[in-house]
N, C-alpha and C. Protein backbone atom coordinates (compact mmCIF):
# COMPACT_ATOMS: atom_id res chain seq x y z
N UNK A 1 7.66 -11.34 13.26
CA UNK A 1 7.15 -10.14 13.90
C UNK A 1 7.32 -10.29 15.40
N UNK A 2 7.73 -9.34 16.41
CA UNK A 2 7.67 -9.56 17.87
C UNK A 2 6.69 -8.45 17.80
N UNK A 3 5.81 -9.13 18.25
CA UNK A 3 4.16 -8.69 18.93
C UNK A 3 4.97 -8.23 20.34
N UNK A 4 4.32 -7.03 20.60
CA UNK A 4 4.08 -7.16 22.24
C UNK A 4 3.63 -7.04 22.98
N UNK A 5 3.01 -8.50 23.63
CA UNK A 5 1.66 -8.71 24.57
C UNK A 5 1.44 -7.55 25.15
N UNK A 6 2.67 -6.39 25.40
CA UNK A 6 2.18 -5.42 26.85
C UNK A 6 1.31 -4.06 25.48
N UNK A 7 1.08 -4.73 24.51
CA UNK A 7 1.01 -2.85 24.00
C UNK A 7 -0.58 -3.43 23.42
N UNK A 8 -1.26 -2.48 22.93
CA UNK A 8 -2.98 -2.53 22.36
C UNK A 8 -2.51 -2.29 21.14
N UNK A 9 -3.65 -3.20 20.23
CA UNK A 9 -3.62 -2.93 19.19
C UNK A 9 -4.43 -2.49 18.71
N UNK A 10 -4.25 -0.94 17.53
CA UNK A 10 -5.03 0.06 17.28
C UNK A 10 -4.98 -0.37 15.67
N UNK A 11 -6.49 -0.69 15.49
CA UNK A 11 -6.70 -0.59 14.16
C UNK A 11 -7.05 0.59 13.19
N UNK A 12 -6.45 0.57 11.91
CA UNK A 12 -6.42 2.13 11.50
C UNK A 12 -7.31 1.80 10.19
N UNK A 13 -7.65 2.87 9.48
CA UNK A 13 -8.48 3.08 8.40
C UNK A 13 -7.96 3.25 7.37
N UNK A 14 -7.98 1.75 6.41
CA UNK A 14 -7.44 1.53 5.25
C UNK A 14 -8.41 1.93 3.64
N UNK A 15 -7.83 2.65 2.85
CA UNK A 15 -8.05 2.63 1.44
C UNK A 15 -7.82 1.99 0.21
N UNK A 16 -8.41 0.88 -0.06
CA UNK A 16 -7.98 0.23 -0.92
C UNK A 16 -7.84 0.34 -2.82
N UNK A 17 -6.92 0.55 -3.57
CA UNK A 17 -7.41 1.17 -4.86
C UNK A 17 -6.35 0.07 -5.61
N UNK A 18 -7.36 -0.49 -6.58
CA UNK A 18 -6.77 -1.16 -7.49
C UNK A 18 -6.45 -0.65 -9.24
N UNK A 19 -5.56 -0.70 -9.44
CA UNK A 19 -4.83 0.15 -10.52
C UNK A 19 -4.82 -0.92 -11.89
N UNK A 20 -5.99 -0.60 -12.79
CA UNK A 20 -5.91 -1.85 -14.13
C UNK A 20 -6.70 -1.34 -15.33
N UNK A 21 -6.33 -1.10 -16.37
CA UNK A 21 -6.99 -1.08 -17.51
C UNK A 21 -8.71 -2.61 -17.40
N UNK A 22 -8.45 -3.47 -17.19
CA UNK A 22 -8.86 -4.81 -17.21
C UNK A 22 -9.57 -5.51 -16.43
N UNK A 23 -9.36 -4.93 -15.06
CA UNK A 23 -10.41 -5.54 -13.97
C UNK A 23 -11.32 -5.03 -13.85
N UNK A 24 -12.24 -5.61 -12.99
CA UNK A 24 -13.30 -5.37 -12.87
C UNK A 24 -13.56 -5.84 -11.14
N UNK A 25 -15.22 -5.55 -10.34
CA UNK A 25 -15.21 -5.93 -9.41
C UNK A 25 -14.88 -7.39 -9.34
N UNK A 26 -15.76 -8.16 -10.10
CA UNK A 26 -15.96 -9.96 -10.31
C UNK A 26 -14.60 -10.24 -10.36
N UNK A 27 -13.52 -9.49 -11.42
CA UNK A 27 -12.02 -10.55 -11.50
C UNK A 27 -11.01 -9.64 -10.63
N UNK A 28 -11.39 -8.54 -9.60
CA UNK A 28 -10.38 -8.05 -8.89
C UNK A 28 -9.79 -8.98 -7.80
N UNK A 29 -8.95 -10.22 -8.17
CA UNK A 29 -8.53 -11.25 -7.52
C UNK A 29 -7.41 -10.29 -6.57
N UNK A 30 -6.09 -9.65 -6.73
CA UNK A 30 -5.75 -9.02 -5.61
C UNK A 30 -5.68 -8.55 -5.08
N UNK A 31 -7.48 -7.22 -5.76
CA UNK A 31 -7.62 -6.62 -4.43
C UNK A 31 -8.51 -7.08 -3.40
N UNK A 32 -8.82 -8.39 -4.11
CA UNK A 32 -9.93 -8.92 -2.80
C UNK A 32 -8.91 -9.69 -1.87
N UNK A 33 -7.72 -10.27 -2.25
CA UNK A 33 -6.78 -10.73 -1.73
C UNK A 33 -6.27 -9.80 -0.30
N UNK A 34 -6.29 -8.65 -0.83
CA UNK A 34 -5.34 -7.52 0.21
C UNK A 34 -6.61 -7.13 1.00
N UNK A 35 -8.20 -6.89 0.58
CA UNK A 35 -9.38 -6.82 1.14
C UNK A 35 -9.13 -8.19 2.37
N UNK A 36 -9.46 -8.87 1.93
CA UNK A 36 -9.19 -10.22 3.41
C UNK A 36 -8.40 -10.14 4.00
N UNK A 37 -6.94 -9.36 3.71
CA UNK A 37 -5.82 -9.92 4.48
C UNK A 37 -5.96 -8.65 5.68
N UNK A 38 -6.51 -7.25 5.01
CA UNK A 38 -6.74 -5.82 5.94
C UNK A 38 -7.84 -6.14 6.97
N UNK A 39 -8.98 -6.54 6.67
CA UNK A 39 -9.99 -7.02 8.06
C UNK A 39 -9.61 -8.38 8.81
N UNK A 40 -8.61 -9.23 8.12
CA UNK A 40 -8.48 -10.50 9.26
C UNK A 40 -7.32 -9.75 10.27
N UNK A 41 -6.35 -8.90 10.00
CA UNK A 41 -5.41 -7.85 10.55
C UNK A 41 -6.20 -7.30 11.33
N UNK A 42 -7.51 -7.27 11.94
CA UNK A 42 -8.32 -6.49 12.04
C UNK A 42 -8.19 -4.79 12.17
N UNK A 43 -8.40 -4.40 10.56
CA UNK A 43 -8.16 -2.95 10.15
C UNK A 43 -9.54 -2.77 9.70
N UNK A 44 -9.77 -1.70 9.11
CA UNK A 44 -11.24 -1.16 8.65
C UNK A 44 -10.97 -0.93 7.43
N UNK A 45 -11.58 -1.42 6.77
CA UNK A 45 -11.70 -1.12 5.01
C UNK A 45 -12.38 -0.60 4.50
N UNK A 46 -12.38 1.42 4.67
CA UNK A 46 -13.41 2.00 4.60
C UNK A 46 -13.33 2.39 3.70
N UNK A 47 -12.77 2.25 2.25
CA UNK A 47 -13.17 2.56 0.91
C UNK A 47 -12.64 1.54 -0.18
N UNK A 48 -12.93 1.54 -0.99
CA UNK A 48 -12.12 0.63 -2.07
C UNK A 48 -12.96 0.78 -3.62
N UNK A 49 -11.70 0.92 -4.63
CA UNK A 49 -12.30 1.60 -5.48
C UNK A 49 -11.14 0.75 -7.00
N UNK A 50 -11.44 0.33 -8.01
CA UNK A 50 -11.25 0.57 -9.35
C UNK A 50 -10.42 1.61 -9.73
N UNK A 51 -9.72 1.56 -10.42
CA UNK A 51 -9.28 3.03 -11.62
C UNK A 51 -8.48 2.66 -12.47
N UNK A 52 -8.34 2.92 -13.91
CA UNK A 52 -7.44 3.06 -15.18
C UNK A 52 -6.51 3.52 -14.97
N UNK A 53 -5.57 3.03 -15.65
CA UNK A 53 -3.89 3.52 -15.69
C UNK A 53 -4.18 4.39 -16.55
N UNK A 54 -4.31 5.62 -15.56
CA UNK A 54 -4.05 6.87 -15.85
C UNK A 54 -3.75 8.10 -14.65
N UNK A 55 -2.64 8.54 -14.94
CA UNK A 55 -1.88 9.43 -13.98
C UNK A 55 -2.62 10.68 -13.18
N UNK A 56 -3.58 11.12 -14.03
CA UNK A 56 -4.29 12.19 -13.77
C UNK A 56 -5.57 11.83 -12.89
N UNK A 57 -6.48 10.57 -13.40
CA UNK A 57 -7.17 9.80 -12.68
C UNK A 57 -6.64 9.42 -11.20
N UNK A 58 -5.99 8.88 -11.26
CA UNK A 58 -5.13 8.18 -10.01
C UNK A 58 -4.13 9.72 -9.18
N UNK A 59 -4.53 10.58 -9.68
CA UNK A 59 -3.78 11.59 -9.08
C UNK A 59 -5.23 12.40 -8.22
N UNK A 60 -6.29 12.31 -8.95
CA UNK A 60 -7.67 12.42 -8.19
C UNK A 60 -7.92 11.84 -7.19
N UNK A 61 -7.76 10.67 -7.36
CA UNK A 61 -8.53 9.30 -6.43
C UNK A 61 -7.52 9.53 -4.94
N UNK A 62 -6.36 9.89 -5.54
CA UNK A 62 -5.41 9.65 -4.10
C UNK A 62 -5.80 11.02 -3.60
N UNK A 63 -5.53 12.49 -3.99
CA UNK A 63 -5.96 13.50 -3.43
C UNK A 63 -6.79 13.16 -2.71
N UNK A 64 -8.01 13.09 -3.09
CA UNK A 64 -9.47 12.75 -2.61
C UNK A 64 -9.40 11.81 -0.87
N UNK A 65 -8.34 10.87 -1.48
CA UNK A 65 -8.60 9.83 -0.08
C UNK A 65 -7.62 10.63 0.87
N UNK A 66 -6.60 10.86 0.27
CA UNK A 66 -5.93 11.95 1.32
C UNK A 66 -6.28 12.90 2.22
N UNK A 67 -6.86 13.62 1.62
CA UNK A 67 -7.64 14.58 2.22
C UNK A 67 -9.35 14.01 3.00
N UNK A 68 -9.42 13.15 2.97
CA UNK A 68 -10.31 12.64 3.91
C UNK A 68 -9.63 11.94 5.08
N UNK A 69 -10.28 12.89 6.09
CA UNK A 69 -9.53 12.70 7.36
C UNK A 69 -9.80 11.05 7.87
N UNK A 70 -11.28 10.17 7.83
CA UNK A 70 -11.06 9.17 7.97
C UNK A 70 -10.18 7.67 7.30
N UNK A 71 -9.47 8.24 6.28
CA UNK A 71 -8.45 7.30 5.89
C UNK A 71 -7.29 7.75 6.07
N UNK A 72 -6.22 6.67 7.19
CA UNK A 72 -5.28 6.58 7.51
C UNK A 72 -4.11 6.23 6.27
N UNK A 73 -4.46 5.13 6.05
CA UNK A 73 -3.45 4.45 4.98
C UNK A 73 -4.26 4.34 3.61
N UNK A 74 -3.16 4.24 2.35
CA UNK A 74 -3.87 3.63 0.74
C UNK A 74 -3.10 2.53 0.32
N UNK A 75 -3.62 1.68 -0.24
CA UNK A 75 -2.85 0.63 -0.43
C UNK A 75 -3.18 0.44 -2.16
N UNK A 76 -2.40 0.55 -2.71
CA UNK A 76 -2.97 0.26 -3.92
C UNK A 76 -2.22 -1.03 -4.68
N UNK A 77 -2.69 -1.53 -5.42
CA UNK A 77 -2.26 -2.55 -6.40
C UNK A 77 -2.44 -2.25 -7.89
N UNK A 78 -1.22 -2.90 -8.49
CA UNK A 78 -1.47 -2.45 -9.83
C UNK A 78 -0.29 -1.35 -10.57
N UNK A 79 -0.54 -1.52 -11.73
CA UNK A 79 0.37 -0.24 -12.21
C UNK A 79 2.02 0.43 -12.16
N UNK A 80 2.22 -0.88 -11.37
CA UNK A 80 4.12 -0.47 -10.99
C UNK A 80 4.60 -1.15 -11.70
N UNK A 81 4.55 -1.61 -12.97
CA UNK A 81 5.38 -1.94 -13.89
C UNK A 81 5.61 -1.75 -14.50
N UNK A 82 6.75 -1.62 -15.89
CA UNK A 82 7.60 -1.02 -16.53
C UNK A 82 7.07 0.05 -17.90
N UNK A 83 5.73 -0.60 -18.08
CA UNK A 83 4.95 -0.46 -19.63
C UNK A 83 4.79 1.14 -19.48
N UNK A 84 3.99 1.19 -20.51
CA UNK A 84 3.88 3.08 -20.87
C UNK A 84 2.56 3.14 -20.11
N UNK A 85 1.76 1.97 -19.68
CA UNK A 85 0.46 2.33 -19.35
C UNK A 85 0.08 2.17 -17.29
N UNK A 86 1.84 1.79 -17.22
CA UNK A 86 1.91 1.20 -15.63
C UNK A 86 2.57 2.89 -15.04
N UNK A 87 1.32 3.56 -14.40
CA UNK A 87 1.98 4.73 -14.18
C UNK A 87 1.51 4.94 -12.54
N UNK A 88 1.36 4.10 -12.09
CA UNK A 88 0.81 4.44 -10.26
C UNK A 88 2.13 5.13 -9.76
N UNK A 89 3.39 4.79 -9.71
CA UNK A 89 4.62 5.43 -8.57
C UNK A 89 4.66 7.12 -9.08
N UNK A 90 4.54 6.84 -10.97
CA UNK A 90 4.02 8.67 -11.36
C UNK A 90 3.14 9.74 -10.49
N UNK A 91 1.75 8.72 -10.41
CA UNK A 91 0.78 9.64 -10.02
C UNK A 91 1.17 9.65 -8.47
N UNK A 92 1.83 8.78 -7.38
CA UNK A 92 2.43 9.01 -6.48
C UNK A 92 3.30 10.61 -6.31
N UNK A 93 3.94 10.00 -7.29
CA UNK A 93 4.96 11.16 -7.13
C UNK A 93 4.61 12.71 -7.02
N UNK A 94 3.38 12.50 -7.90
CA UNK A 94 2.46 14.03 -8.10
C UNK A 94 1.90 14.34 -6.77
N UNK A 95 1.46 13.93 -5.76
CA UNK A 95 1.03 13.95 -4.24
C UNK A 95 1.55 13.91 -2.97
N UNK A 96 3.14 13.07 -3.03
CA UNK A 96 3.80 12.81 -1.98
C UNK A 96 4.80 14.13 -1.28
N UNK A 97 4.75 13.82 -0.12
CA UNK A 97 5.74 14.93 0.76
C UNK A 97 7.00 14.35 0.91
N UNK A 98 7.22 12.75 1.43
CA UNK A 98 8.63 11.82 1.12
C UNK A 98 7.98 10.98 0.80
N UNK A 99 9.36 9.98 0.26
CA UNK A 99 9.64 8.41 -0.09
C UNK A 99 9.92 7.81 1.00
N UNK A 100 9.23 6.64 1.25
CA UNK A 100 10.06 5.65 2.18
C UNK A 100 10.79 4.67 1.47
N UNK A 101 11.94 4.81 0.52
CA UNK A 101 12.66 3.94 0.00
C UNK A 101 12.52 3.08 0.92
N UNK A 102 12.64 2.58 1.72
CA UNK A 102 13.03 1.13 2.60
C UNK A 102 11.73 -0.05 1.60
N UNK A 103 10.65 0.72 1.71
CA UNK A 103 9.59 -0.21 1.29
C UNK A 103 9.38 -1.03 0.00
N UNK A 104 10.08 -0.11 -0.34
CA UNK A 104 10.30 -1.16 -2.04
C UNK A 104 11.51 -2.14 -2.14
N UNK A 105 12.59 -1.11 -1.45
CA UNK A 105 13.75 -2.26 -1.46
C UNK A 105 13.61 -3.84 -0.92
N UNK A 106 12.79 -3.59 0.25
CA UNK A 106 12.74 -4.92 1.39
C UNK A 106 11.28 -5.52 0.07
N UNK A 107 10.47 -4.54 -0.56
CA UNK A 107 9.34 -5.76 -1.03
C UNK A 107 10.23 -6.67 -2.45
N UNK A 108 11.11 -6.00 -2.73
CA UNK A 108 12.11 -6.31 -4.07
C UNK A 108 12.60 -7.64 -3.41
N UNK A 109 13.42 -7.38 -2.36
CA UNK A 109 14.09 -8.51 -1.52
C UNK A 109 13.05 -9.60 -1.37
N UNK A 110 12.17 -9.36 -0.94
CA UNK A 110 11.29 -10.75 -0.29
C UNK A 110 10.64 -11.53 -1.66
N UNK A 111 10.50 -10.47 -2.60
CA UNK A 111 10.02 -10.96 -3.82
C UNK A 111 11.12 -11.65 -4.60
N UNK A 112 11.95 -11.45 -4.77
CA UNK A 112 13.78 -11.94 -5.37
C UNK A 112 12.92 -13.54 -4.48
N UNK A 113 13.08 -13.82 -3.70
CA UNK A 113 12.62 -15.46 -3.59
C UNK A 113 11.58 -16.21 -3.85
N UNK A 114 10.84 -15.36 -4.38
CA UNK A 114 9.25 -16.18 -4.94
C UNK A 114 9.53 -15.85 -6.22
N UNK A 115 9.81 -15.26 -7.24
CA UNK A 115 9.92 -14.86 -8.68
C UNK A 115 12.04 -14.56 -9.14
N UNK A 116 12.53 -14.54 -8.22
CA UNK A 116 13.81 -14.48 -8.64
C UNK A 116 14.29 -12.86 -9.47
N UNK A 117 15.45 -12.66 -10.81
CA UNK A 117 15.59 -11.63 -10.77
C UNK A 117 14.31 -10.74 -11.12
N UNK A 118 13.25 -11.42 -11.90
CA UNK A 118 12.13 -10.78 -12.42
C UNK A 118 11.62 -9.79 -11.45
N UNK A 119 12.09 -9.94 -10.21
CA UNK A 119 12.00 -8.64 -9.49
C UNK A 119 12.04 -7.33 -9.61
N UNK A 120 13.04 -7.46 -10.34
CA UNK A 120 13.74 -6.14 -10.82
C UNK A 120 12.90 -5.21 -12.02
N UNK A 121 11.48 -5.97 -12.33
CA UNK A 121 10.88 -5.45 -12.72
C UNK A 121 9.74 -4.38 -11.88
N UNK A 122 9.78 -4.66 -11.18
CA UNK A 122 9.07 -4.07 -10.01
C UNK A 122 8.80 -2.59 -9.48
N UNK A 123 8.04 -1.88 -9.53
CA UNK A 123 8.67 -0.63 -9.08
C UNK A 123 7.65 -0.10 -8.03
N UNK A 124 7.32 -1.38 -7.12
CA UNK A 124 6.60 -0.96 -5.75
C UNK A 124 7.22 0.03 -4.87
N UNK A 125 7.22 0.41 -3.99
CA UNK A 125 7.09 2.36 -3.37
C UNK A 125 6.21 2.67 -2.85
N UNK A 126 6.65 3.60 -1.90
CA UNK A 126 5.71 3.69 -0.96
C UNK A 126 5.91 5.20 -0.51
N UNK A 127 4.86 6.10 0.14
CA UNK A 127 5.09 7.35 0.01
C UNK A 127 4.19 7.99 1.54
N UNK A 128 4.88 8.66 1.92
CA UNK A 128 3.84 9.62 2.87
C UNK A 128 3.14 11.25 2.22
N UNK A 129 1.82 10.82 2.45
CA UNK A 129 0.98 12.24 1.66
C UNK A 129 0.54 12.77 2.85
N UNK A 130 0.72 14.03 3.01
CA UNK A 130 -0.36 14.99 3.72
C UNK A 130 -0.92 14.41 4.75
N UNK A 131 0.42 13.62 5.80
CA UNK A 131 0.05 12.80 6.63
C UNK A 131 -0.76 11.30 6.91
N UNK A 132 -1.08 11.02 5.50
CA UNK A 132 -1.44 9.74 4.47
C UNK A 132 -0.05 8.70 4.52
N UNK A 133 -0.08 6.94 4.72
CA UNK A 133 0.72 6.61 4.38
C UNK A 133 -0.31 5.87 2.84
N UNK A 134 0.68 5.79 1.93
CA UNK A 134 0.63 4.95 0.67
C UNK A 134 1.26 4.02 -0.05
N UNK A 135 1.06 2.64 -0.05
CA UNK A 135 1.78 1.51 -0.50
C UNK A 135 1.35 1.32 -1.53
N UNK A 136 2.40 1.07 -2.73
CA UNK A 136 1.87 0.73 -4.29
C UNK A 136 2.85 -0.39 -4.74
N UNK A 137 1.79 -1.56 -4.83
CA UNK A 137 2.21 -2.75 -4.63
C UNK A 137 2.14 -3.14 -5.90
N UNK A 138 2.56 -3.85 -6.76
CA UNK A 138 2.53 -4.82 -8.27
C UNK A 138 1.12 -5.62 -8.08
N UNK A 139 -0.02 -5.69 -9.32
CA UNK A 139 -0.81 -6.45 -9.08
C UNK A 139 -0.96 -7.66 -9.41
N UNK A 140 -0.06 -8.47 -9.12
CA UNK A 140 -0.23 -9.74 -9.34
C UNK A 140 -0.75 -10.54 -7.61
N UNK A 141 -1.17 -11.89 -7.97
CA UNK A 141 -1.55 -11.98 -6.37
C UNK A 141 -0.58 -12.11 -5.44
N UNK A 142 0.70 -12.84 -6.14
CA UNK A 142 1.87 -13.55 -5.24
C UNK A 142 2.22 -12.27 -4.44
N UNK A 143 2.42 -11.29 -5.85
CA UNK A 143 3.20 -9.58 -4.86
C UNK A 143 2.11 -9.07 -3.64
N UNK A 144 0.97 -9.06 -4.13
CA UNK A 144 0.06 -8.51 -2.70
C UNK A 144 0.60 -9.44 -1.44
N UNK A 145 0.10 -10.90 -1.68
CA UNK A 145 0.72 -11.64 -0.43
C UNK A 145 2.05 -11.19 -0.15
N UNK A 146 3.26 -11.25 -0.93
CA UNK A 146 4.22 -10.85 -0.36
C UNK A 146 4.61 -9.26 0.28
N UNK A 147 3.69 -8.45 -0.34
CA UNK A 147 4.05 -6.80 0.34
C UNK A 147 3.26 -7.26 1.52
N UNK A 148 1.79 -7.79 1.35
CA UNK A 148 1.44 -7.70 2.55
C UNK A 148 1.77 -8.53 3.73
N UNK A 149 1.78 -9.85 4.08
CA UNK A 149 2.56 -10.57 4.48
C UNK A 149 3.47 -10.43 4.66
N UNK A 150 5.00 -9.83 4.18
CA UNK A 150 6.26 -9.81 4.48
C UNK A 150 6.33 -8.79 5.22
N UNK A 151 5.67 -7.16 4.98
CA UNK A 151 5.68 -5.76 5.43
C UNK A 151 4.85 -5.43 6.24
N UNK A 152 3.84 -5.24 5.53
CA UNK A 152 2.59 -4.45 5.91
C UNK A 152 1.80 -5.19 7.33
N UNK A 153 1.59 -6.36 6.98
CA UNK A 153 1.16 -6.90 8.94
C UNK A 153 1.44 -6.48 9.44
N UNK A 154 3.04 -6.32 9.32
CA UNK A 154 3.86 -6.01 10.56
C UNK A 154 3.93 -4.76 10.92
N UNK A 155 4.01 -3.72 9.62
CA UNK A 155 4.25 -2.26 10.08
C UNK A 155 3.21 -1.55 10.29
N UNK A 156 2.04 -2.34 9.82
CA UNK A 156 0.47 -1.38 10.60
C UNK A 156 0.06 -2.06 11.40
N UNK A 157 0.73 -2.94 11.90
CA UNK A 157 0.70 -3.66 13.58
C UNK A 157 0.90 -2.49 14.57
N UNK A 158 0.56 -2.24 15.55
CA UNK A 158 0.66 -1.09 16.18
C UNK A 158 1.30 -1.55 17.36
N UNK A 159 1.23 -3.42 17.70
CA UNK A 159 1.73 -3.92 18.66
C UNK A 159 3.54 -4.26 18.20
N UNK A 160 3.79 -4.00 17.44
CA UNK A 160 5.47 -4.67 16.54
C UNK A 160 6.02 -3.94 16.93
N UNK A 161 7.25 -4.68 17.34
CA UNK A 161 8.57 -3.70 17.79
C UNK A 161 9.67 -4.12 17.39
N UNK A 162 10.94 -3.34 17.03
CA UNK A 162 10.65 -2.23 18.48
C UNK A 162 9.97 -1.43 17.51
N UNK A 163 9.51 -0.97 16.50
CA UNK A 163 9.15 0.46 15.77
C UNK A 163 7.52 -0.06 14.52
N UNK A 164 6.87 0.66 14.18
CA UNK A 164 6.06 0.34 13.28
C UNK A 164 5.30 1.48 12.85
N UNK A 165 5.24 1.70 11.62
CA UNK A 165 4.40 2.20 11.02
C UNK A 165 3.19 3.41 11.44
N UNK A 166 2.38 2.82 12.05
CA UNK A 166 0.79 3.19 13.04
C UNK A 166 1.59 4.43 14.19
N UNK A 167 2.95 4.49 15.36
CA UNK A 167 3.03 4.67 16.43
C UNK A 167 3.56 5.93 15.87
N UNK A 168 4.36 5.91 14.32
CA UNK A 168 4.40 7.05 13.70
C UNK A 168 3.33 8.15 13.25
N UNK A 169 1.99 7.69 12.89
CA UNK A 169 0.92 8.46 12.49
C UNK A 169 0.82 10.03 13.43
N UNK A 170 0.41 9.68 14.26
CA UNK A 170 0.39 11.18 14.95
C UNK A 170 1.38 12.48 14.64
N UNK A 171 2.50 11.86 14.25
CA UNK A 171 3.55 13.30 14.13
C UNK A 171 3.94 13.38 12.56
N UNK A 172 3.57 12.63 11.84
CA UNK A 172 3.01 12.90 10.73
C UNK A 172 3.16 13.74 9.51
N UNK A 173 2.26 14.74 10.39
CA UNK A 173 2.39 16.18 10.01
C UNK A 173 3.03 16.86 10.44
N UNK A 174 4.11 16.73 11.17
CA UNK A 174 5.41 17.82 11.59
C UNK A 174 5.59 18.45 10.85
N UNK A 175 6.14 19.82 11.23
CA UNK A 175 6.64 20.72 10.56
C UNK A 175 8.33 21.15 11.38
């Protein structure tokens, strides 16, 4: 990452949603994972929530955070994999204005060296809503560390250059 000493860093207001038939608060190991890694970043972790792989559910939960003006970003875990019951990039799709293809390709890439082709199972993505950014990460722990760690530090770093994530928020909502 090139930080740069001359710029401030603006912490933004993160949503955290973990996507599982199976977890629970006690065994949500990566979303407490991506929980530590968003306040040591020092970001604000002003919601965080549970939900079932289900498209219609998860098509609620994101509306909802969307449309609340104090959350900037959603980060979710969970649900991007291949099965009939892994449907998070679906319920994405039902909400989003674009794709940022870049974000899955580069988390595919960084992941190809910790798990190899099994990558290719993957179907992390990332989306801008209604001036909302949204990352939907695989829930295993290695993938949180690696979306977050490899990407996400860096692009809701507000100090990273030359370009990031955060310096985009304001225009957003262009028309």
């Amino acid at each position: 990452m090139a930080v740069d000493p001359e710029r401030v860093f603006k912490p933004i207001n993160i949503a955290l949603l973990t996507v599982s038939d199976t977890r629970e608060a006690h065994n949500d190991t990566s979303g407490d994972i991506l929980a530590e890694r968003i306040k040591a970043a020092g970001h604000h972790l002003v919601a965080r929530a549970i939900e079932k792989d289900d498209a219609n559910v998860l098509t609620v939960r994101l509306n909802n955070w969307i449309d609340d003006q104090g959350i900037d970003c959603i980060v979710t875990t969970g649900g991007t994999g291949l099965t009939g019951r892994d449907v998070t990039p679906e319920a994405l799709d039902r909400v989003k204005e674009r794709d940022i293809p870049g974000f899955g390709e580069l988390f595919r890439w960084l992941s190809y060296k910790t798990i190899g082709t099994s990558t290719v199972q993957s179907r992390a993505c990332a989306v801008v809503a209604r001036g909302t950014y949204i990352f939907a990460l695989p829930g295993s722990n290695g993938a949180v560390k690696d979306g977050w760690d490899g990407i996400l530090a860096e692009q809701l770093d507000s100090r990273n250059r030359p370009c990031n994530f955060v310096e985009l928020m304001p225009r957003l909502r262009e028309v």
